[in-house]
Protein backbone atom coordinates (compact mmCIF):
# COMPACT_ATOMS: atom_id res chain seq x y z
CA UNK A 1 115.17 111.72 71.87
CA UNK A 2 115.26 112.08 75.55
CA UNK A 3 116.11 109.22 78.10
CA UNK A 4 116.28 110.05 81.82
CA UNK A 5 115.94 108.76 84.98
CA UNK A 6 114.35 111.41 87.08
CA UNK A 7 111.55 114.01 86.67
CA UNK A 8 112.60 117.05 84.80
CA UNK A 9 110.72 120.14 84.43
CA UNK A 10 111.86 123.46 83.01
CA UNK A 11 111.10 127.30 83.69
CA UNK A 12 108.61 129.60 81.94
CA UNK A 13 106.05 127.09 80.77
CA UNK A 14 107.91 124.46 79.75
CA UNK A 15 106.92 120.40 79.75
CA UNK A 16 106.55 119.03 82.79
CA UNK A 17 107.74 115.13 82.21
CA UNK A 18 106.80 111.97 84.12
CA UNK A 19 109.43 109.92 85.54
CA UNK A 20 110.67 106.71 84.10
CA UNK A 21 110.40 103.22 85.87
CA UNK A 22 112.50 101.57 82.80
CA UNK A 23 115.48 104.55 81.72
CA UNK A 24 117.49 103.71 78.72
CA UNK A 25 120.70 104.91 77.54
CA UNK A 26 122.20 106.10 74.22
CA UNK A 27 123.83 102.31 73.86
CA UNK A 28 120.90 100.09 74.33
CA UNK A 29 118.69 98.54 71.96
CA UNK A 30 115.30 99.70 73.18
CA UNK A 31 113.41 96.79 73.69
CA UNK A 32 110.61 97.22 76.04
CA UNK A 33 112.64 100.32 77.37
CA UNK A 34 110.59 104.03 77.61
CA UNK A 35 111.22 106.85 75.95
CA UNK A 36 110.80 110.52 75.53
CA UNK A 37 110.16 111.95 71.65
CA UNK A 38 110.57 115.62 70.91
CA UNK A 39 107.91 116.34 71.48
CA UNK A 40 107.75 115.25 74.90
CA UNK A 41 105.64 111.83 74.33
CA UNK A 42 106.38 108.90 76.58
CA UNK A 43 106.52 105.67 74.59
CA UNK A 44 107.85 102.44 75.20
CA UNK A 45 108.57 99.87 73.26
CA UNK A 46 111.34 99.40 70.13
CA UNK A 47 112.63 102.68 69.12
CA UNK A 48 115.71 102.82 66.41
CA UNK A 49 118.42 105.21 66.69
CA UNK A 50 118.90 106.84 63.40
CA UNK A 51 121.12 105.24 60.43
CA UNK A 52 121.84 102.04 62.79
CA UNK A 53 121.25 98.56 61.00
CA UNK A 54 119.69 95.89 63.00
CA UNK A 55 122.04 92.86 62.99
CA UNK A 56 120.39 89.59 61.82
CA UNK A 57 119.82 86.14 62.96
CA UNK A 58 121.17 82.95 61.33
CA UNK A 59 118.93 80.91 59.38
CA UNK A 60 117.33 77.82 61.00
CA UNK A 61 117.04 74.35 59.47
CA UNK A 62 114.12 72.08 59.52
CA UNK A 63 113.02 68.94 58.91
CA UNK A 64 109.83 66.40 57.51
CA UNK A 65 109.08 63.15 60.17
CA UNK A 66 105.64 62.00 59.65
CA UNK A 67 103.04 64.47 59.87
CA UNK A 68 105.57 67.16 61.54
CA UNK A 69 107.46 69.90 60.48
CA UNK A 70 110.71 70.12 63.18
CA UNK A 71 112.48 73.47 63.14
CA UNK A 72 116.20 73.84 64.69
CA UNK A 73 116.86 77.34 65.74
CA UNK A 74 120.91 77.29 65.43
CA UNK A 75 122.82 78.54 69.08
CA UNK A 76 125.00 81.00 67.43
CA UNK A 77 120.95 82.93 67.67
CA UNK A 78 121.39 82.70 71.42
CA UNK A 79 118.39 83.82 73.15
CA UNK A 80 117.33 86.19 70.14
CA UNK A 81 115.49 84.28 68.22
CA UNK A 82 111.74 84.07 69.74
CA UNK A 83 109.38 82.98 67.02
CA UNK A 84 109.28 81.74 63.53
CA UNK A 85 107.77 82.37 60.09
CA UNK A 86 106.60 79.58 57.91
CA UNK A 87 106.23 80.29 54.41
CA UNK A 88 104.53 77.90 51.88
CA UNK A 89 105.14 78.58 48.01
CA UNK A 90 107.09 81.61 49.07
CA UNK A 91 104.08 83.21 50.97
CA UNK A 92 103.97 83.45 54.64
CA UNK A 93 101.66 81.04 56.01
CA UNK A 94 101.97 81.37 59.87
CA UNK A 95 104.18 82.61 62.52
CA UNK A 96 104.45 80.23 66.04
CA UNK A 97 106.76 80.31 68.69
CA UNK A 98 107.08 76.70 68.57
CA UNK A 99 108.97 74.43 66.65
CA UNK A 100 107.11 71.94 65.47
CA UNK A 101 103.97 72.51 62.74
CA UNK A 102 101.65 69.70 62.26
CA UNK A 103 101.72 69.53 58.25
CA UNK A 104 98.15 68.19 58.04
CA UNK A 105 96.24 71.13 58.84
CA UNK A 106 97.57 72.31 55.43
CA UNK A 107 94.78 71.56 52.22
CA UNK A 108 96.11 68.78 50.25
CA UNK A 109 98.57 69.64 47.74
CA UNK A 110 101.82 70.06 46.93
CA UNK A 111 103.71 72.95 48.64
CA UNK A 112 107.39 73.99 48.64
CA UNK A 113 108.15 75.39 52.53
CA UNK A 114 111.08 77.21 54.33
CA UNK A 115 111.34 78.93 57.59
CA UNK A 116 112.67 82.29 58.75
CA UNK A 117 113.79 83.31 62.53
CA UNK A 118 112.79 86.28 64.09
CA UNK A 119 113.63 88.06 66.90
CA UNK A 120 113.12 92.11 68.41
CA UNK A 121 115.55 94.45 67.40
CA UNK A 122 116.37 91.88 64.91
CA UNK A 123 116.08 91.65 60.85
CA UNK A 124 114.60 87.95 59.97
CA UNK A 125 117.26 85.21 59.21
CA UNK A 126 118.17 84.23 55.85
CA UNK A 127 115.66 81.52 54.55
CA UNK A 128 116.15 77.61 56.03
CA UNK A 129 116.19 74.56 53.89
CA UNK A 130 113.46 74.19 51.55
CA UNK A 131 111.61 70.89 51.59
CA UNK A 132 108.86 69.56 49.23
CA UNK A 133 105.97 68.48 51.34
CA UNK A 134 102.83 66.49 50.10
CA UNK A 135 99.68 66.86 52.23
CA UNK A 136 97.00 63.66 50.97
CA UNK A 137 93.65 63.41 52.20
CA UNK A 138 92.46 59.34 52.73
CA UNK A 139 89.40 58.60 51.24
CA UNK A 140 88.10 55.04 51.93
CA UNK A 141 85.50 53.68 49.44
CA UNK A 142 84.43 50.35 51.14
CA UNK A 143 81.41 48.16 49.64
CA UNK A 144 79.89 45.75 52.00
CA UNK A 145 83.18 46.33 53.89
CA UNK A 146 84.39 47.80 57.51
CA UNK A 147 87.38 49.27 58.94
CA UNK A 148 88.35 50.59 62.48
CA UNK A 149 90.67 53.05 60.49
CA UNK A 150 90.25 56.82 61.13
CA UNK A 151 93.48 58.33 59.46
CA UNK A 152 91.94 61.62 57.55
CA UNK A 153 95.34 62.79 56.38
CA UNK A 154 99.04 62.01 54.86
CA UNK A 155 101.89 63.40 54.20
CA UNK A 156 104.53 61.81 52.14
CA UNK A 157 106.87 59.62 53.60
CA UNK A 158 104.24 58.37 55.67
CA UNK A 159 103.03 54.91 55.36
CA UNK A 160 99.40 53.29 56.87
CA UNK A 161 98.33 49.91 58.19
CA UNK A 162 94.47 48.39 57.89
CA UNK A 163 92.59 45.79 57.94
CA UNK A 164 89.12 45.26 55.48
CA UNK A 165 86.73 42.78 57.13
CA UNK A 166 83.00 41.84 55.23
CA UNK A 167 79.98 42.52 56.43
CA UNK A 168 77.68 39.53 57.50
CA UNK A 169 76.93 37.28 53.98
CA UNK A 170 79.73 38.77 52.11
CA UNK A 171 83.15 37.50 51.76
CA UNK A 172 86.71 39.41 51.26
CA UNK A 173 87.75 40.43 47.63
CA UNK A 174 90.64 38.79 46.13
CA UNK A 175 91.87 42.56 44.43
CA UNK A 176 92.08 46.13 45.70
CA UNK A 177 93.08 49.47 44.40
CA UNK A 178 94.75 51.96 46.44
CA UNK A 179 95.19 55.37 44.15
CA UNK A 180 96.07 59.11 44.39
CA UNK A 181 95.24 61.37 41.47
CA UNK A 182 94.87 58.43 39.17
CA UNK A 183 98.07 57.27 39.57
CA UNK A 184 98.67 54.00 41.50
CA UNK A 185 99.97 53.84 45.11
CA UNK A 186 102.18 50.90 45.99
CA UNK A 187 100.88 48.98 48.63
CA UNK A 188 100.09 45.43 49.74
CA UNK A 189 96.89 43.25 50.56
CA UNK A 190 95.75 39.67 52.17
CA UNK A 191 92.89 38.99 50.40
CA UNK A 192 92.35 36.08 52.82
CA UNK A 193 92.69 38.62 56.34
CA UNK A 194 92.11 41.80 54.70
CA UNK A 195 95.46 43.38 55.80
CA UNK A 196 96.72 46.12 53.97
CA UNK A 197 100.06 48.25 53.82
CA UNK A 198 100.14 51.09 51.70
CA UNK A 199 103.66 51.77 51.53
CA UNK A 200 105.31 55.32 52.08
CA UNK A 201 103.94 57.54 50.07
CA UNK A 202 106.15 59.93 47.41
CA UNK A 203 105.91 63.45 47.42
CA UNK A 204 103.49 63.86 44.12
CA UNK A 205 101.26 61.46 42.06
CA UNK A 206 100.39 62.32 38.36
CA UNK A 207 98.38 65.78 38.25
CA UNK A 208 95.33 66.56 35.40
CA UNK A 209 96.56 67.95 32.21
CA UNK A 210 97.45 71.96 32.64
CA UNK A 211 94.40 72.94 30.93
CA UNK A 212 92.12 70.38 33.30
CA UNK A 213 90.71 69.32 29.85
CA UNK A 214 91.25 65.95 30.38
CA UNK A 215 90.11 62.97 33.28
CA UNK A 216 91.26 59.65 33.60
CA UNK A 217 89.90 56.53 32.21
CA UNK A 218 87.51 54.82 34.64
CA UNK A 219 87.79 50.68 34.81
CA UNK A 220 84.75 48.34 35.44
CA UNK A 221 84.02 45.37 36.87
CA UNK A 222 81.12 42.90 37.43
CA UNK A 223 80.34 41.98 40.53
CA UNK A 224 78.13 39.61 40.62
CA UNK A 225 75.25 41.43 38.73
CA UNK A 226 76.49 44.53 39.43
CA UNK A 227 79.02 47.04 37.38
CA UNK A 228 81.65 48.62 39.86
CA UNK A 229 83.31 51.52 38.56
CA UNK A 230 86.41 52.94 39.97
CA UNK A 231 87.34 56.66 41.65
CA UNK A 232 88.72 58.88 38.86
CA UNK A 233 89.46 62.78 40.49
CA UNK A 234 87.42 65.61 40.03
CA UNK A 235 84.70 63.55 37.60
CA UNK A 236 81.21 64.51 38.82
CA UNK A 237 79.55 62.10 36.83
CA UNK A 238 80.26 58.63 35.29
CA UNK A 239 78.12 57.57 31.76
CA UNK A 240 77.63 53.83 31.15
CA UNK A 241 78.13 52.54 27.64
CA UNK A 242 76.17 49.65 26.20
CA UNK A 243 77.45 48.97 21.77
CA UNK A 244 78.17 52.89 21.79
CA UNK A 245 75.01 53.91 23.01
CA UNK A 246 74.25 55.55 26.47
CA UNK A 247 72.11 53.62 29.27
CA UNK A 248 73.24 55.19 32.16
CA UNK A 249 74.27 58.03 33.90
CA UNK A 250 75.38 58.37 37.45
CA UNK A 251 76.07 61.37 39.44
CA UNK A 252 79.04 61.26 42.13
CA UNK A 253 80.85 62.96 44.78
CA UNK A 254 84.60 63.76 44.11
CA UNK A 255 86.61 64.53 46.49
CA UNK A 256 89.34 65.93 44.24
CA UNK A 257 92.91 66.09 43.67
CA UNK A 258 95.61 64.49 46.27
CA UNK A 259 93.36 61.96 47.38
CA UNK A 260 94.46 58.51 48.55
CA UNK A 261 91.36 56.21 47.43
CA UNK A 262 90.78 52.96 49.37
CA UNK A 263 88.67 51.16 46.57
CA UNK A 264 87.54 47.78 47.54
CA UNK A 265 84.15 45.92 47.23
CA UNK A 266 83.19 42.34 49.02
CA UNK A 267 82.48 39.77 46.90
CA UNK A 268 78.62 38.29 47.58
CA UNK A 269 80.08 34.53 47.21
CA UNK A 270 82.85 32.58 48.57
CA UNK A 271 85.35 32.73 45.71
CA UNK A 272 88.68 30.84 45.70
CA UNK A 273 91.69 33.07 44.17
CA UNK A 274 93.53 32.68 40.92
CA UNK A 275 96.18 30.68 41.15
CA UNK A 276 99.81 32.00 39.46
CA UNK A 277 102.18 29.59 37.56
CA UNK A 278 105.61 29.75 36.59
CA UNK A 279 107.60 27.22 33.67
CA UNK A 280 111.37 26.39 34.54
CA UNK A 281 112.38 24.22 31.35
CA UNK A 282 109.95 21.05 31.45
CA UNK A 283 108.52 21.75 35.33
CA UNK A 284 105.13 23.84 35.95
CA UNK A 285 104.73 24.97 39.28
CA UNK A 286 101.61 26.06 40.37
CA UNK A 287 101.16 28.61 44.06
CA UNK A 288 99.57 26.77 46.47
CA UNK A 289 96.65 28.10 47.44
CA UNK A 290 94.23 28.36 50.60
CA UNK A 291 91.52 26.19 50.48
CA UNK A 292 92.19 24.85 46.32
CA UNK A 293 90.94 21.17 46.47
CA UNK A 294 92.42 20.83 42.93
CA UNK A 295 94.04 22.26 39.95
CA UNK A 296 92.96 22.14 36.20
CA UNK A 297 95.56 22.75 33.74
CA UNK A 298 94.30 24.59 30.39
CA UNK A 299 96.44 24.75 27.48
CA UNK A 300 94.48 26.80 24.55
CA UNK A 301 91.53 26.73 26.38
CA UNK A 302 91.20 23.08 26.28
CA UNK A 303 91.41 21.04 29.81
CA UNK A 304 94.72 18.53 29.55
CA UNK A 305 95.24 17.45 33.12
CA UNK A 306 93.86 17.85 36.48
CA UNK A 307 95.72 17.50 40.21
CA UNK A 308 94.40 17.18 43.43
CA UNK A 309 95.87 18.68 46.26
CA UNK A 310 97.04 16.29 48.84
CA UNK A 311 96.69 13.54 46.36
């Protein structure tokens, strides 16, 4: 290799070479510096002198907040380090300059994640941290129901706030069922202002048998005269049962695995809830609930005693 600062030419036919604006020397590391092959070829850019190993950056750490990936590029990298490489399940997913990935451009799933530095003239750090990450798509599957809610995506850890409100003639239910691959999500509701908290979510829900041979049970109910059936993942149809035999088939759209499902359906009637009880030695106490006039006890299905509130 040949690095100088002036023209040189040589006698009897030899190359004639073109100046350099950018001369390097035996002891740099030619980044961005021009050079002179053998052969007489300019080039510029990263050339390697021969059996010298490229020293390597330290390994950065990062970090899950809300939808974000945060990467922390450690100072002993100095100014080295200019970009990173993001590697989900051990493949190389994207390399950014930045250090921050938004986590919900990912397809829902599960995905195992590290990050590597890199720098020119440098051999890639040593593999970060390793953090589980759960990506969840929100699926809201409102009957006779609105919400201002727009949240497409989760990741775990997160948690989300909403509020279910009826449409005109139809009234709030008293139950919901907030879901993810079958498995329930914990969460609370008001049935009487339709707020709901799903708490923050874990990093996995319960996943189909290996073989996929197997869905989950639906569960009905009657509303009014109608049979609701709930979400169950990747089932593309749902068959209706009357004494064994089949009445009804209904095709549906599944939205898959690592799902969140809203499920909720107004109810076409005022209905007041169900009250709860609890028995401390001889004292029944009965929750006191919005808009109960009065109580009637059962015991075995026959009426012994009835109280009226305020009374």
């Amino acid at each position: 290799m040949i690095g100088k600062t002036n023209a040189q030419s040589t006698i009897g036919g030899g190359i004639n070479l073109d100046p350099l604006k950018n001369p390097a020397a035996e002891t740099d590391v030619l980044s961005d510096k021009e050079y002179y092959d053998d052969q007489g070829k300019k080039h510029t850019g990263n050339a390697k002198f021969s059996g010298t190993t490229l020293p390597r950056l330290n390994a950065p750490s990062i970090s899950h907040s809300g939808s974000s990936l945060s990467i922390s590029n450690p100072s002993s990298n100095g100014n080295f380090c200019n970009g990173y490489k993001l590697y989900k399940d051990n493949s190389l997913l994207t390399e950014q300059s930045s250090t921050s990935y938004t986590l919900t451009q990912l397809d829902n799933g599960n995905f195992d994640m590290f990050v590597r530095c890199k720098g020119n003239n440098f051999q890639d750090s040593p593999d970060s941290n390793s953090l589980n990450i759960g990506v969840f798509g929100v699926m809201y599957r409102l009957r006779n129901l609105t919400t201002t809610t727009t949240t497409a995506k989760l990741t775990n850890g997160q948690s989300l706030s909403l509020t279910i409100q009826p449409k005109e003639g139809f009234y709030l239910p008293e139950f919901i069922s907030v879901s993810c691959n079958g498995a329930k999500v914990d969460f609370t509701y008001d049935s009487y202002t339709g707020n709901i908290s799903i708490k923050a979510l874990e990093v996995d829900y319960k996943k189909p048998a290996p073989d996929g041979s197997q869905l989950d049970p639906p569960s009905i109910t009657m509303l009014s005269e109608k049979i609701e059936v709930s979400f169950v993942p990747l089932a593309e149809q749902y068959v209706l049962y009357s004494d064994d035999a089949e009445f009804l088939t209904e095709e549906v759209v599944n939205e898959g695995y690592f799902v969140v499902m809203i499920d909720a359906a107004a109810y076409e009637e005022p209905k007041l809830r169900t009250p709860s009880i609890s028995l401390s030695y001889d004292e029944l106490t009965i929750e006191d609930l919005k808009f109960a006039e009065e109580f009637v006890i059962y015991s075995d299905d026959e009426e012994i005693k009835t109280i009226t509130i305020g009374a």
